[in-house]
N, C-alpha and C. Protein backbone atom coordinates (compact mmCIF):
# COMPACT_ATOMS: atom_id res chain seq x y z
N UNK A 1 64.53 8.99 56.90
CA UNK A 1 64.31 8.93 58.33
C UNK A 1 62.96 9.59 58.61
N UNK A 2 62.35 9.23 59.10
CA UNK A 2 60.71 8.98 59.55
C UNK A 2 60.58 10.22 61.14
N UNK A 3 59.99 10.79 61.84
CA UNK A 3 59.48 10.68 62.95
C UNK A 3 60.17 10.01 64.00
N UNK A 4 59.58 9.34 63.78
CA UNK A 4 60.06 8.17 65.06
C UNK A 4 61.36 7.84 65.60
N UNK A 5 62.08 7.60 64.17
CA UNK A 5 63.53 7.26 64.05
C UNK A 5 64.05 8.52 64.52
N UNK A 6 64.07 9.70 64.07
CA UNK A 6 64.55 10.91 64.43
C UNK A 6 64.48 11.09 66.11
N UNK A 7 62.94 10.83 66.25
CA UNK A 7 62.80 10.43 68.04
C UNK A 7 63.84 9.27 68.96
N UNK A 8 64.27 8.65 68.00
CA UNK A 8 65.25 7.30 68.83
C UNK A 8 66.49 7.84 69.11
N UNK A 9 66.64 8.17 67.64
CA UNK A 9 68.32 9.20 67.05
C UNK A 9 68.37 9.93 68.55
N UNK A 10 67.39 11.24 68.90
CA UNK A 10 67.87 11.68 70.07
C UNK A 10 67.93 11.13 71.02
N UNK A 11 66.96 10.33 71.11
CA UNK A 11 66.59 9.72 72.79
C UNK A 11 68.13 8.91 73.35
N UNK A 12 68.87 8.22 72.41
CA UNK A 12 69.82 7.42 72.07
C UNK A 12 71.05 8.23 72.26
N UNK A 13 71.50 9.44 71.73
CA UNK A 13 73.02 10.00 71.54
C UNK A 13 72.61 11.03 72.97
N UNK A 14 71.60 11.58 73.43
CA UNK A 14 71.41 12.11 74.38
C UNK A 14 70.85 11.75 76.24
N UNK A 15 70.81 10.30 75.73
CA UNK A 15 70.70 9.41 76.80
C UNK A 15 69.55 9.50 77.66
N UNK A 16 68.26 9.79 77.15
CA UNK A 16 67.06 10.66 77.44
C UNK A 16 65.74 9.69 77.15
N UNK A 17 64.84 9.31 77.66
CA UNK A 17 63.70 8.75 77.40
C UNK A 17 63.02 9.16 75.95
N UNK A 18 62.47 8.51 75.22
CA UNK A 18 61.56 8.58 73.65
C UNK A 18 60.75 9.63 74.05
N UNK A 19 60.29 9.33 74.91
CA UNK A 19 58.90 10.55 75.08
C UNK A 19 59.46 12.11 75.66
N UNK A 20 60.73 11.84 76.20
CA UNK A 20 61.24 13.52 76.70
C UNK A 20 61.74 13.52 75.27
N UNK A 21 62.25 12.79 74.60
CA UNK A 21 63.18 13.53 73.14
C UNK A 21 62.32 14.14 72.27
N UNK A 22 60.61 13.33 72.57
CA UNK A 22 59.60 13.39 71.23
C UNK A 22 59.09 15.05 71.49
N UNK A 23 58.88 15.24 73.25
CA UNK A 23 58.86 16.14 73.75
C UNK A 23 59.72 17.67 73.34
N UNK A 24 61.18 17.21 73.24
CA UNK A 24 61.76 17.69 73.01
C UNK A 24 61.63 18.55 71.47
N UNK A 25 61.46 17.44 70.59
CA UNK A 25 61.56 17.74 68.91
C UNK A 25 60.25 18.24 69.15
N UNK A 26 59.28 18.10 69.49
CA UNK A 26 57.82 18.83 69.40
C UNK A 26 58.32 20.27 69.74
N UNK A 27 58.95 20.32 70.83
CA UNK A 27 58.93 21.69 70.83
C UNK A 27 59.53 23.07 69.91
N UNK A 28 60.97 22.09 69.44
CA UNK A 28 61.83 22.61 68.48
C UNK A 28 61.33 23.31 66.97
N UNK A 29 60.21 22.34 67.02
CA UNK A 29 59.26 22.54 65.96
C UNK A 29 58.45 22.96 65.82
N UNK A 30 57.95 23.56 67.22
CA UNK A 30 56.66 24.50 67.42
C UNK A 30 57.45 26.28 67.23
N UNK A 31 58.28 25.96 68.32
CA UNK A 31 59.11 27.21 68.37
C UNK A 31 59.82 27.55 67.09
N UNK A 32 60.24 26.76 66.08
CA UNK A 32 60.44 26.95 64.52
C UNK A 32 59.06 27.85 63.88
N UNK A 33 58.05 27.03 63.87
CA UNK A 33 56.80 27.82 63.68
C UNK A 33 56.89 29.17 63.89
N UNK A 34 57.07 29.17 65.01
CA UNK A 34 56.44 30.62 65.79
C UNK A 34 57.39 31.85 65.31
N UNK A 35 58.30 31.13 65.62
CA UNK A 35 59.17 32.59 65.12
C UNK A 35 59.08 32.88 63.42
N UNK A 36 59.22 32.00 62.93
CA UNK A 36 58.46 32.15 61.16
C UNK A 36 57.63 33.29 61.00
N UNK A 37 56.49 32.68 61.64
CA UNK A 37 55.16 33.29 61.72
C UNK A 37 55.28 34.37 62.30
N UNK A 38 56.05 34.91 63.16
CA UNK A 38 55.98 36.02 63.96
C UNK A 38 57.70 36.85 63.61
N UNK A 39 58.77 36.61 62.96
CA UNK A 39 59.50 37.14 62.62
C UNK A 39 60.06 37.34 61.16
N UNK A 40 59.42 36.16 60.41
CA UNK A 40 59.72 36.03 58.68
C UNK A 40 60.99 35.00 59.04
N UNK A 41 62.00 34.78 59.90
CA UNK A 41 62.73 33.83 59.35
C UNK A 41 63.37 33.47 61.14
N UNK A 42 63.78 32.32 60.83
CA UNK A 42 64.83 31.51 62.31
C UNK A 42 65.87 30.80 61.66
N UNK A 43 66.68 31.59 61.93
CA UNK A 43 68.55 31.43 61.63
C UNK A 43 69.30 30.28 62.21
N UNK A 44 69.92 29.18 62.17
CA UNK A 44 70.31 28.29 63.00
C UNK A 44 71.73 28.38 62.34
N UNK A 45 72.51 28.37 63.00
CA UNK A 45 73.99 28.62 62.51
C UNK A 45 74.41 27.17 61.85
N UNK A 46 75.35 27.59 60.85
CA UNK A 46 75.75 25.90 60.56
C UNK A 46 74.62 24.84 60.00
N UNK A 47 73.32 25.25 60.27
CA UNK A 47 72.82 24.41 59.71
C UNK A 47 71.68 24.96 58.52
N UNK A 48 70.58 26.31 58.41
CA UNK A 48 70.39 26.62 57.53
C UNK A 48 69.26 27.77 58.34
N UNK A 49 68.40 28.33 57.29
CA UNK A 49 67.32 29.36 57.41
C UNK A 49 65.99 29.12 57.49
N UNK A 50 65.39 28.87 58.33
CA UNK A 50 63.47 29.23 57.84
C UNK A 50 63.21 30.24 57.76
N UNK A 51 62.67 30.36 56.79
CA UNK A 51 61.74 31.82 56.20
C UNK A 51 60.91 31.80 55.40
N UNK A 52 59.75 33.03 55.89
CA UNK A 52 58.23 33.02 54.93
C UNK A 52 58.99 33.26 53.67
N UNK A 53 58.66 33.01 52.73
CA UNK A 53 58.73 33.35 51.44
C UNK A 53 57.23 33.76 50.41
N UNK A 54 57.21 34.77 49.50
CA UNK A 54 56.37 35.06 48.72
C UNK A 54 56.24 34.74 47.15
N UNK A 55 54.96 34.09 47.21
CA UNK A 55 55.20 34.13 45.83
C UNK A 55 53.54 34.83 44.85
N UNK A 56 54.09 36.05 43.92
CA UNK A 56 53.65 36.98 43.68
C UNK A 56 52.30 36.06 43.23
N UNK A 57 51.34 36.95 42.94
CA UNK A 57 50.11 36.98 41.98
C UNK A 57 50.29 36.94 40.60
N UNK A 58 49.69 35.67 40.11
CA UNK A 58 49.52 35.61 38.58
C UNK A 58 48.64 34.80 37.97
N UNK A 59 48.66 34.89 36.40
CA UNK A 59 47.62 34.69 35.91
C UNK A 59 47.90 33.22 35.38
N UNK A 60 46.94 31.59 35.41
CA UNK A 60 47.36 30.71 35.24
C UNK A 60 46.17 30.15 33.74
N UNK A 61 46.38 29.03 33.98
CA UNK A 61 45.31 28.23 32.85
C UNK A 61 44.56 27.21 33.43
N UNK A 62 43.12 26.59 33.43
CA UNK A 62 42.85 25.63 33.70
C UNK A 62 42.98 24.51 32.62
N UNK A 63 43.90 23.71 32.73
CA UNK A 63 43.97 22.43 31.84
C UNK A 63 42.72 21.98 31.21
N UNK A 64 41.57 21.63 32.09
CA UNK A 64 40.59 20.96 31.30
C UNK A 64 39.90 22.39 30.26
N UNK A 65 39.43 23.13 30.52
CA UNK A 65 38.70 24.22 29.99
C UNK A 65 40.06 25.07 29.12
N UNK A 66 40.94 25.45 29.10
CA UNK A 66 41.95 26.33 28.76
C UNK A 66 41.46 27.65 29.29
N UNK A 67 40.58 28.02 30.01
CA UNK A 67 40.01 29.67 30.95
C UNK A 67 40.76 30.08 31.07
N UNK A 68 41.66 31.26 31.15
CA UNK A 68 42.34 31.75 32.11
C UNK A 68 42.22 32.05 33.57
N UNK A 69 42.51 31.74 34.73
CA UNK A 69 42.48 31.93 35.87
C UNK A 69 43.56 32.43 36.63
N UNK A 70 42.90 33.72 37.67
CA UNK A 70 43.70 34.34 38.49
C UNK A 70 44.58 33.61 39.64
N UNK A 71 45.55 33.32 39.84
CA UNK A 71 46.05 32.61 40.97
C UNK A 71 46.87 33.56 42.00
N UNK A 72 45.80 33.17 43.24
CA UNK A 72 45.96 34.56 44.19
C UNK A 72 47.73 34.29 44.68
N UNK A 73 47.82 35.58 45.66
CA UNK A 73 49.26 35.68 46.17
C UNK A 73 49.48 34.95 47.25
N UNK A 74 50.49 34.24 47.34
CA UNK A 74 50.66 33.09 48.73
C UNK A 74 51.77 33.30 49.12
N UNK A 75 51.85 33.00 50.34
CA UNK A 75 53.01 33.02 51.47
C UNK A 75 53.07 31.67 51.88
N UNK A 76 54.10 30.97 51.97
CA UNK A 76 54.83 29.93 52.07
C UNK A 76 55.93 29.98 53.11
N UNK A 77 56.63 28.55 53.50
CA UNK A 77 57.64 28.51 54.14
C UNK A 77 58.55 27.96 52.94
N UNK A 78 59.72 28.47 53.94
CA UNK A 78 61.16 27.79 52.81
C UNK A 78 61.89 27.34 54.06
N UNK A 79 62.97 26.57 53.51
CA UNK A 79 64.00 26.67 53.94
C UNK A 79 65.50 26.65 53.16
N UNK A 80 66.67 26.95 53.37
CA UNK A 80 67.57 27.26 52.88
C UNK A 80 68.70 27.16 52.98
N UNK A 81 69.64 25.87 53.18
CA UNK A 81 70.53 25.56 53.89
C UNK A 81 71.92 26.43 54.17
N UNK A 82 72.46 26.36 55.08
CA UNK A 82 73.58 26.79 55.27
C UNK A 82 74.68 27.14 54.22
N UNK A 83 75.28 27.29 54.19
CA UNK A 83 76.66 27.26 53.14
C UNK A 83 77.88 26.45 53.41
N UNK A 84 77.86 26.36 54.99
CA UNK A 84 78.65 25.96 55.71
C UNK A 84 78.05 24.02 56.04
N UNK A 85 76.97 23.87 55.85
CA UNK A 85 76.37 22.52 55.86
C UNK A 85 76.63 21.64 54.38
N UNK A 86 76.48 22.94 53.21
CA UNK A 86 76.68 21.78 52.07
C UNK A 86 75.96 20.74 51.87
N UNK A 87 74.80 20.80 52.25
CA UNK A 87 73.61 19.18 51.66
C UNK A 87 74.12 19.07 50.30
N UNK A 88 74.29 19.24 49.48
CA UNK A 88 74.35 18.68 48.32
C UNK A 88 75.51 17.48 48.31
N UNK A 89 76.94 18.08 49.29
CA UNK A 89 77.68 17.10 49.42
C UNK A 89 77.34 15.97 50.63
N UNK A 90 76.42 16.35 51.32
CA UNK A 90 75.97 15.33 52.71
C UNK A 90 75.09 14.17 51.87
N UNK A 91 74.48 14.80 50.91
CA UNK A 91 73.12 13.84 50.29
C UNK A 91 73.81 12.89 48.78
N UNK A 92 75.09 13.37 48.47
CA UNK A 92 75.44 13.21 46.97
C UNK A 92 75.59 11.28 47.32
N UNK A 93 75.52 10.73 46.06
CA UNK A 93 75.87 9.46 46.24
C UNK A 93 77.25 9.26 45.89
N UNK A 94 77.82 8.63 46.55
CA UNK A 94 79.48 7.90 46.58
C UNK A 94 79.54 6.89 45.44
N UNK A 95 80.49 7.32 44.67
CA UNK A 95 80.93 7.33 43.11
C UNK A 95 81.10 5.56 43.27
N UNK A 96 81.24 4.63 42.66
CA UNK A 96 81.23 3.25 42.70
C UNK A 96 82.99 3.19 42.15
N UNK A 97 83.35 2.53 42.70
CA UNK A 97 85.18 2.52 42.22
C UNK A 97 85.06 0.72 41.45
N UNK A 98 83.61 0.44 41.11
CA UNK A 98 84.10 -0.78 40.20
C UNK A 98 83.88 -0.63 38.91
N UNK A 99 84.49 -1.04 37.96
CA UNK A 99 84.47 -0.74 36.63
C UNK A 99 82.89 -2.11 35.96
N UNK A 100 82.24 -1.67 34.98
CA UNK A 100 81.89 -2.88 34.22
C UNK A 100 82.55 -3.61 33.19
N UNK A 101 82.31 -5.16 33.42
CA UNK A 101 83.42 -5.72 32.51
C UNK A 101 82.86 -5.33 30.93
N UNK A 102 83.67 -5.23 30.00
CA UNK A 102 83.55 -5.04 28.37
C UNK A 102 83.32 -6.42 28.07
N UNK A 103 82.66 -6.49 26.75
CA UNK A 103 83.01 -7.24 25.92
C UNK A 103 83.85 -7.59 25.16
């Protein structure tokens, strides 16, 4: 699911014009930002966590040359689903109940 579609999805179950829903998700997603950026994480119940995450300083290789090179310390976003959401079972594929014929 794309943008757009996500924009219909609401506009559609919430009975709301494309451009107030797009409106809408713009904002959801700004205000996701912000609190990141300004708190380290935004909690959504039931559905999962944003949070900065760190990942330390270390020492890497350049492939073409074999050099060693320093690779500085970065801060990143994550996210982290719920426990109570279970993506693994929302995303898993549904087992096929037909057999293949033998020889």
């Amino acid at each position: 699911m794309n943008r757009g579609e996500l924009v219909e999805q609401i506009a559609k179950s919430n009975n709301v014009s494309k451009r107030k829903a797009d409106t809408i998700l713009s904002s959801v997603i700004e205000t996701i930002q912000k609190g990141v950026k300004k708190d380290g994480e935004v909690r959504i119940v039931n559905f999962g966590t944003f949070k900065k995450a760190t990942r330390k300083a270390r020492k890497g290789r350049n492939p073409q040359t074999g050099e060693t090179i320093k690779i500085a310390k970065k801060t990143f976003p994550k996210f982290v689903p719920s426990k109570s959401w279970n993506p693994t079972k929302a995303v898993a594929a549904k087992k096929s109940t037909t057999r293949k014929a033998t020889k």
